[in-house]
N, C-alpha and C. Protein backbone atom coordinates (compact mmCIF):
# COMPACT_ATOMS: atom_id res chain seq x y z
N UNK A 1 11.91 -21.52 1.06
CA UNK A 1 11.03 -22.32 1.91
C UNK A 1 10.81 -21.58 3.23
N UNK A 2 9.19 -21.35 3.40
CA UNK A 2 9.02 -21.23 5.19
C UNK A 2 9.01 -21.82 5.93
N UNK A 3 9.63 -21.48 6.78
CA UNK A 3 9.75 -22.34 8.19
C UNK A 3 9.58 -21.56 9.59
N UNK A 4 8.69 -22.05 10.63
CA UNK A 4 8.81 -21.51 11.57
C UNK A 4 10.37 -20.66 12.63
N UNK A 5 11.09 -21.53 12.26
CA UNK A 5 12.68 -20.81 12.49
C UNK A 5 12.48 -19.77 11.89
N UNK A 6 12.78 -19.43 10.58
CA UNK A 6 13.16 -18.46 9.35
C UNK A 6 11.36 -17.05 10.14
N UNK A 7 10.31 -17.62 10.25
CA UNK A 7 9.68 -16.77 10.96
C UNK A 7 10.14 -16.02 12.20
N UNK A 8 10.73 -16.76 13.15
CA UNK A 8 11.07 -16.09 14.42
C UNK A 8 11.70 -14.95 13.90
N UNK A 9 13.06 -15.53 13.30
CA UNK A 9 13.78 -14.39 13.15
C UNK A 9 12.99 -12.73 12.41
N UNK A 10 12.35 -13.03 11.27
CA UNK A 10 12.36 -12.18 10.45
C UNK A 10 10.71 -11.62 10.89
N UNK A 11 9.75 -11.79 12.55
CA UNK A 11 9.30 -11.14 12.83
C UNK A 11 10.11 -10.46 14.23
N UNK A 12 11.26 -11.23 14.43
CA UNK A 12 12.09 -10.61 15.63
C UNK A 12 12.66 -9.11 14.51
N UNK A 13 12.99 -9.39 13.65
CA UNK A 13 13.60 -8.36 12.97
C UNK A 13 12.80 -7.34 12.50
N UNK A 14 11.65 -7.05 11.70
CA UNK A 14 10.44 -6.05 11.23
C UNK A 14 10.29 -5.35 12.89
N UNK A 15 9.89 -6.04 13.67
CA UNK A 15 9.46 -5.01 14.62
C UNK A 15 10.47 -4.77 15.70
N UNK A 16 11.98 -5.50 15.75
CA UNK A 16 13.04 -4.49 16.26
C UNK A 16 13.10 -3.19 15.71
N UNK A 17 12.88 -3.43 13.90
CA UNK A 17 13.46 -2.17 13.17
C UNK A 17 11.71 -0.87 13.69
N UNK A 18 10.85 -1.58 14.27
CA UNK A 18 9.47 -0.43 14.40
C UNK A 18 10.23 -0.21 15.73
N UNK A 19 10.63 -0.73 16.38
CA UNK A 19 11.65 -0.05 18.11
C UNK A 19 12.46 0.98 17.84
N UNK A 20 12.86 1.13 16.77
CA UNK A 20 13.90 1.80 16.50
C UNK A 20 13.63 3.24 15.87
N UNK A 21 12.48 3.15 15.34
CA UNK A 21 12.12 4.08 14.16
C UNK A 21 11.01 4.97 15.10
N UNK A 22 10.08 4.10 15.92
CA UNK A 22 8.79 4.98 16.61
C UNK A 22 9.21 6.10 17.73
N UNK A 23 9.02 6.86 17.58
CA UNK A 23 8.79 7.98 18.08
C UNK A 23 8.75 7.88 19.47
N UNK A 24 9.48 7.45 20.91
CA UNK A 24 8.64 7.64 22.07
C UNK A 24 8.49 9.49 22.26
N UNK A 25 7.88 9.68 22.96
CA UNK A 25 6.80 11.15 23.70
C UNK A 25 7.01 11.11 25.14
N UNK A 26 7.21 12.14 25.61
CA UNK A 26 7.21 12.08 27.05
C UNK A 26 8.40 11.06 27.77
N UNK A 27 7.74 10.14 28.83
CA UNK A 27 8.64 9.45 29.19
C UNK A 27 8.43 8.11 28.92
N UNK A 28 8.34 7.27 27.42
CA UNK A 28 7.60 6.49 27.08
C UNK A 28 8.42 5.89 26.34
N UNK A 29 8.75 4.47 26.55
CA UNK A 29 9.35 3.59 25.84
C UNK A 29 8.78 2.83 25.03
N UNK A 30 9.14 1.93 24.03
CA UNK A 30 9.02 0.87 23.14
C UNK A 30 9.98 -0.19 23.60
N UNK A 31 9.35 -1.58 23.38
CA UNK A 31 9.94 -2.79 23.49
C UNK A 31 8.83 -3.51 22.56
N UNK A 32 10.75 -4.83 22.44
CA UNK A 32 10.02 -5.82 21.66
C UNK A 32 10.21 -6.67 22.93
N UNK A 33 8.90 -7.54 22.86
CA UNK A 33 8.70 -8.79 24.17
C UNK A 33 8.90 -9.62 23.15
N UNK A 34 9.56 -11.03 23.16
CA UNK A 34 8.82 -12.10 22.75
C UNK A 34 9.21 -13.40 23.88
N UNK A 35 8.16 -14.07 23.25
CA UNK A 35 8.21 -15.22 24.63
C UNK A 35 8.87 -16.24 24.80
N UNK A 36 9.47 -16.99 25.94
CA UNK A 36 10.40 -18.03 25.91
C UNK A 36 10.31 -19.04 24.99
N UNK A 37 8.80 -19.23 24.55
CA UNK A 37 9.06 -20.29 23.57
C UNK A 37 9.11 -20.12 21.70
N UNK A 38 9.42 -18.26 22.45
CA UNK A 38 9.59 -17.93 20.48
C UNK A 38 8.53 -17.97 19.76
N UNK A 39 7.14 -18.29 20.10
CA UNK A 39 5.97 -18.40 19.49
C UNK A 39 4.87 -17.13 19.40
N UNK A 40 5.38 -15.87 20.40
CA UNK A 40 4.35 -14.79 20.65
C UNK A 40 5.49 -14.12 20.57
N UNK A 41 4.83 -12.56 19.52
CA UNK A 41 5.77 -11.28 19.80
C UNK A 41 5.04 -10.41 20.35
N UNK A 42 5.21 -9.19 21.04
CA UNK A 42 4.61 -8.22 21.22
C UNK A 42 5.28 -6.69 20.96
N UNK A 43 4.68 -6.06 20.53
CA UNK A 43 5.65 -4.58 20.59
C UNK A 43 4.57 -3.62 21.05
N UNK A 44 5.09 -3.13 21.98
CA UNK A 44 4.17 -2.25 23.38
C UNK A 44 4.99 -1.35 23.86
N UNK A 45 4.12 -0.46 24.19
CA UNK A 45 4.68 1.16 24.31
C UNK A 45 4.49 1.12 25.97
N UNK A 46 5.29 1.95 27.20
CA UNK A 46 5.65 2.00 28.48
C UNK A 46 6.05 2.96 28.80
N UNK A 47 5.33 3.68 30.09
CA UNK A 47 5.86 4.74 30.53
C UNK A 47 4.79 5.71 30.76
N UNK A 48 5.18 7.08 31.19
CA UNK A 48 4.15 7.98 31.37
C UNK A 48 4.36 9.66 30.28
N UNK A 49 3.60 10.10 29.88
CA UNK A 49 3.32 10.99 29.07
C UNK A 49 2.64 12.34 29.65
N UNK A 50 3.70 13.23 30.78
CA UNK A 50 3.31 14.00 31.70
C UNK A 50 2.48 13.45 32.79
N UNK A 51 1.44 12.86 32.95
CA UNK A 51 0.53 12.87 34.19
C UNK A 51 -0.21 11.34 33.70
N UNK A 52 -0.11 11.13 32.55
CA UNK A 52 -0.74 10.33 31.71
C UNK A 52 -0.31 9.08 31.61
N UNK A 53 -0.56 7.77 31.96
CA UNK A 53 0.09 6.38 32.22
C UNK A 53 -0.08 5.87 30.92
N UNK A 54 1.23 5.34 30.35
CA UNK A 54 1.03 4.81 28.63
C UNK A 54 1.33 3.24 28.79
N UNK A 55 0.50 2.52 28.20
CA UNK A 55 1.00 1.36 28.58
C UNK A 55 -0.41 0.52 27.82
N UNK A 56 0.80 0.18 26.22
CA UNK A 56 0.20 -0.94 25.58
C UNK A 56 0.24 -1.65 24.80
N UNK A 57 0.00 -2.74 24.14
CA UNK A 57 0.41 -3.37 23.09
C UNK A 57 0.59 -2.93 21.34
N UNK A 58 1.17 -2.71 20.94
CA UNK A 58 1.02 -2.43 19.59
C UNK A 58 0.93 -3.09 18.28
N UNK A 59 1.50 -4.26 18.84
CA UNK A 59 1.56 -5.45 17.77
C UNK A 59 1.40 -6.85 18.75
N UNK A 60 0.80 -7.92 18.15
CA UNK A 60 0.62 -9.48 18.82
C UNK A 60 1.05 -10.37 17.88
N UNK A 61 1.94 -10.57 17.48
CA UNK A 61 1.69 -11.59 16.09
C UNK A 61 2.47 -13.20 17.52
N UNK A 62 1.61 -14.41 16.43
CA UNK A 62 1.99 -15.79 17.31
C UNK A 62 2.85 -16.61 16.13
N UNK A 63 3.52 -17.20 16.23
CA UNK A 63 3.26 -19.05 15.24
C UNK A 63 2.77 -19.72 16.08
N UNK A 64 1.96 -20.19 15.24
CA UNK A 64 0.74 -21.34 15.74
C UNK A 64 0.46 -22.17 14.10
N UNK A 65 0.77 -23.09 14.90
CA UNK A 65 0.34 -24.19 13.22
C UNK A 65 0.74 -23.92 11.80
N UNK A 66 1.96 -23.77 11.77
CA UNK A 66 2.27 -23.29 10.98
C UNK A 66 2.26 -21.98 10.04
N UNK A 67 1.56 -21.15 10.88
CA UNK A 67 1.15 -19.93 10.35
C UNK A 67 1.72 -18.89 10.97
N UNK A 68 1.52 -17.61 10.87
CA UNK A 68 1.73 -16.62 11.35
C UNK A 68 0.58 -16.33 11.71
N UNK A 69 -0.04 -15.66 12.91
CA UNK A 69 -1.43 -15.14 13.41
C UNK A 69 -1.13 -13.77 13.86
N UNK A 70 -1.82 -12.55 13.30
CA UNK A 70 -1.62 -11.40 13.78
C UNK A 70 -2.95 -11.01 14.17
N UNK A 71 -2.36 -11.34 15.64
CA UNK A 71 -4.02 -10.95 16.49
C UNK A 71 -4.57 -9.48 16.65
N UNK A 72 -3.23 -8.32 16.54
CA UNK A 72 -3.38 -7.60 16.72
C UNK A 72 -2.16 -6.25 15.93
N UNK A 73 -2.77 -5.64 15.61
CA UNK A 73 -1.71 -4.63 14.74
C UNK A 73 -2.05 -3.38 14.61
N UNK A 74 -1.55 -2.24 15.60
CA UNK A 74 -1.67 -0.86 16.00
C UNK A 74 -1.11 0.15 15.20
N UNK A 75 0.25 -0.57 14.37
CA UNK A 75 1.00 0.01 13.32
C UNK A 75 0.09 0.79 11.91
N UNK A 76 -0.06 2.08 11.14
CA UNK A 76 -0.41 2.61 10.83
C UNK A 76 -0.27 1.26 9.55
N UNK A 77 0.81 1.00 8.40
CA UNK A 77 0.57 0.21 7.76
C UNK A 77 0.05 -0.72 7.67
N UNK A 78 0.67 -1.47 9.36
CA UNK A 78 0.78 -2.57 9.50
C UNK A 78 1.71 -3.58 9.10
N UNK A 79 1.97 -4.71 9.45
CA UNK A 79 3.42 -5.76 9.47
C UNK A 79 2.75 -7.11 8.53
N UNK A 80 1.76 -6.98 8.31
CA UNK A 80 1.40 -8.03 7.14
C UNK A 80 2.20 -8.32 5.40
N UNK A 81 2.47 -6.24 4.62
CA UNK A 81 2.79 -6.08 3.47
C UNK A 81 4.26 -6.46 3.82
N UNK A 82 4.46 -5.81 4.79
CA UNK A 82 6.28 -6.75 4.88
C UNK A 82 6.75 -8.35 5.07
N UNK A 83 5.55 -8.39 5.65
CA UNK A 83 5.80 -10.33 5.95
C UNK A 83 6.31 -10.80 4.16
N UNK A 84 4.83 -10.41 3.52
CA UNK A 84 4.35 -10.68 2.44
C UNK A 84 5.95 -10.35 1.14
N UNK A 85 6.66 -9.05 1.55
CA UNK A 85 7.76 -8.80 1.37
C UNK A 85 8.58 -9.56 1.31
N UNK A 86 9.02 -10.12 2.47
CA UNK A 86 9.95 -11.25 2.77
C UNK A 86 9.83 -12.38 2.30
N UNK A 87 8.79 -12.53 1.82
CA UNK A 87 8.24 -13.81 1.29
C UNK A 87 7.45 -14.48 1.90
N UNK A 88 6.86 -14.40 3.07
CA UNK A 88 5.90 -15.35 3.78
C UNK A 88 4.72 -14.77 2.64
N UNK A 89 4.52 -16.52 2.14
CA UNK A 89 2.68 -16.39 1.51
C UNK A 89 1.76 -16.36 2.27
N UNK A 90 0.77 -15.59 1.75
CA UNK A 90 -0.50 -15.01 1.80
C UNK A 90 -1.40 -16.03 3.16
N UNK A 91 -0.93 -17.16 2.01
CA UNK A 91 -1.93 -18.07 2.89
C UNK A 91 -1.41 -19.06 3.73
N UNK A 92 -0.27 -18.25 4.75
CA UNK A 92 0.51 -18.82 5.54
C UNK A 92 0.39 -17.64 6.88
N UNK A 93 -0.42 -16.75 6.82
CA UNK A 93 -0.59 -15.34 7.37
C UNK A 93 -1.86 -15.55 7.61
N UNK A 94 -2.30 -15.43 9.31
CA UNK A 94 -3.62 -15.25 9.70
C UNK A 94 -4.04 -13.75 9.95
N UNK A 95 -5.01 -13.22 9.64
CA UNK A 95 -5.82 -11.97 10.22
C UNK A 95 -6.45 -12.17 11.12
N UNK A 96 -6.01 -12.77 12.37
CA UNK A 96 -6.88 -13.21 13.64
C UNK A 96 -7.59 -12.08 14.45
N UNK A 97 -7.52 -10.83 13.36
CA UNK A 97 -8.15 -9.33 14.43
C UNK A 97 -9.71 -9.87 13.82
N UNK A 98 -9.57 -10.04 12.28
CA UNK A 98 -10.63 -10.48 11.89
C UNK A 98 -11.63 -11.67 12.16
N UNK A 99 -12.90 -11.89 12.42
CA UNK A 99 -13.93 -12.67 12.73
C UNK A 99 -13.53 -13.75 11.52
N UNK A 100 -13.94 -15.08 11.66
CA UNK A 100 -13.42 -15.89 10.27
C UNK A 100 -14.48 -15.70 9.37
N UNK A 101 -15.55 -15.05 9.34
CA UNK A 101 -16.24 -15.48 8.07
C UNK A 101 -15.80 -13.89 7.53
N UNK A 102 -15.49 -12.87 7.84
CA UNK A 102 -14.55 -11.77 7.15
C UNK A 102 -13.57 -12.23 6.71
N UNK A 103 -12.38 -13.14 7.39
CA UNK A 103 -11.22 -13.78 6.76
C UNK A 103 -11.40 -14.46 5.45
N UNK A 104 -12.68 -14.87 4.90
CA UNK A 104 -12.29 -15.80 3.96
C UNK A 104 -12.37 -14.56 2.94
N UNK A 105 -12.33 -13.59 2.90
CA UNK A 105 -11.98 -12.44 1.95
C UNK A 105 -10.92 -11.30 2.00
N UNK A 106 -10.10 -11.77 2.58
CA UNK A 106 -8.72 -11.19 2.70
C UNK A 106 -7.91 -11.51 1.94
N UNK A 107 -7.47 -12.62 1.29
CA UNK A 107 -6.99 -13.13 0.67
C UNK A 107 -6.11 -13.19 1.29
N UNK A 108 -5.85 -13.47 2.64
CA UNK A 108 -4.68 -14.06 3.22
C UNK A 108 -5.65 -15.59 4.08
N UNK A 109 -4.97 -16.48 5.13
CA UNK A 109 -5.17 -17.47 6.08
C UNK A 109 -6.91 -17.42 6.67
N UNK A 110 -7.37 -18.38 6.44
CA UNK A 110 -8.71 -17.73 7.47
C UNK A 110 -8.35 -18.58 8.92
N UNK A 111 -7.24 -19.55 9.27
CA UNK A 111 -7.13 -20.33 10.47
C UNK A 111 -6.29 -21.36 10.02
């Protein structure tokens, strides 16, 4: 069974393990943010890259209504096939990068 609990954790966990694995360059960190109320993650890159100011989000995923919403996903795979891994269904997973009348052919959440 999904549950928003059983979500926190196991998107706190996929993108600790992308903190761990990505590459920083220069003088450039990775963090995972998420927010006091456990409902928004972010994983965003910090720092400078010789002369060069780095500084940005790489991943957005929310719970909102029971779903997962990934507003945003910078990751080369992406964190959707792992959700899907873990067992979160299809149609419990929003593509919120996508416009909704593209969503209803994803075969994941359109909202």
């Amino acid at each position: 069974m999904d549950t928003p609990n059983r979500w926190y954790s196991l998107l706190e966990k996929i993108l600790s393990e992308y903190v761990a694995i990505l590459k920083p360059y220069g003088d450039v960190k990775t963090y995972l943010i998420v927010s006091q109320d456990r409902n928004h993650f972010f994983l965003m890159h910090e720092g400078w890259n010789d002369q060069r100011r780095v500084h940005g989000i790489i991943v957005h995923a929310e719970i909102r209504d029971g779903k997962i919403w990934i507003h945003y996903d910078g990751l080369e795979d992406g964190i959707t096939d792992e959700l899907v891994a873990a067992g979160v269904p299809k149609d419990r997973i929003v593509l919120a990068f996508h416009p909704p009348d593209v969503r209803v052919h994803t075969g994941y959440a359109v909202a």
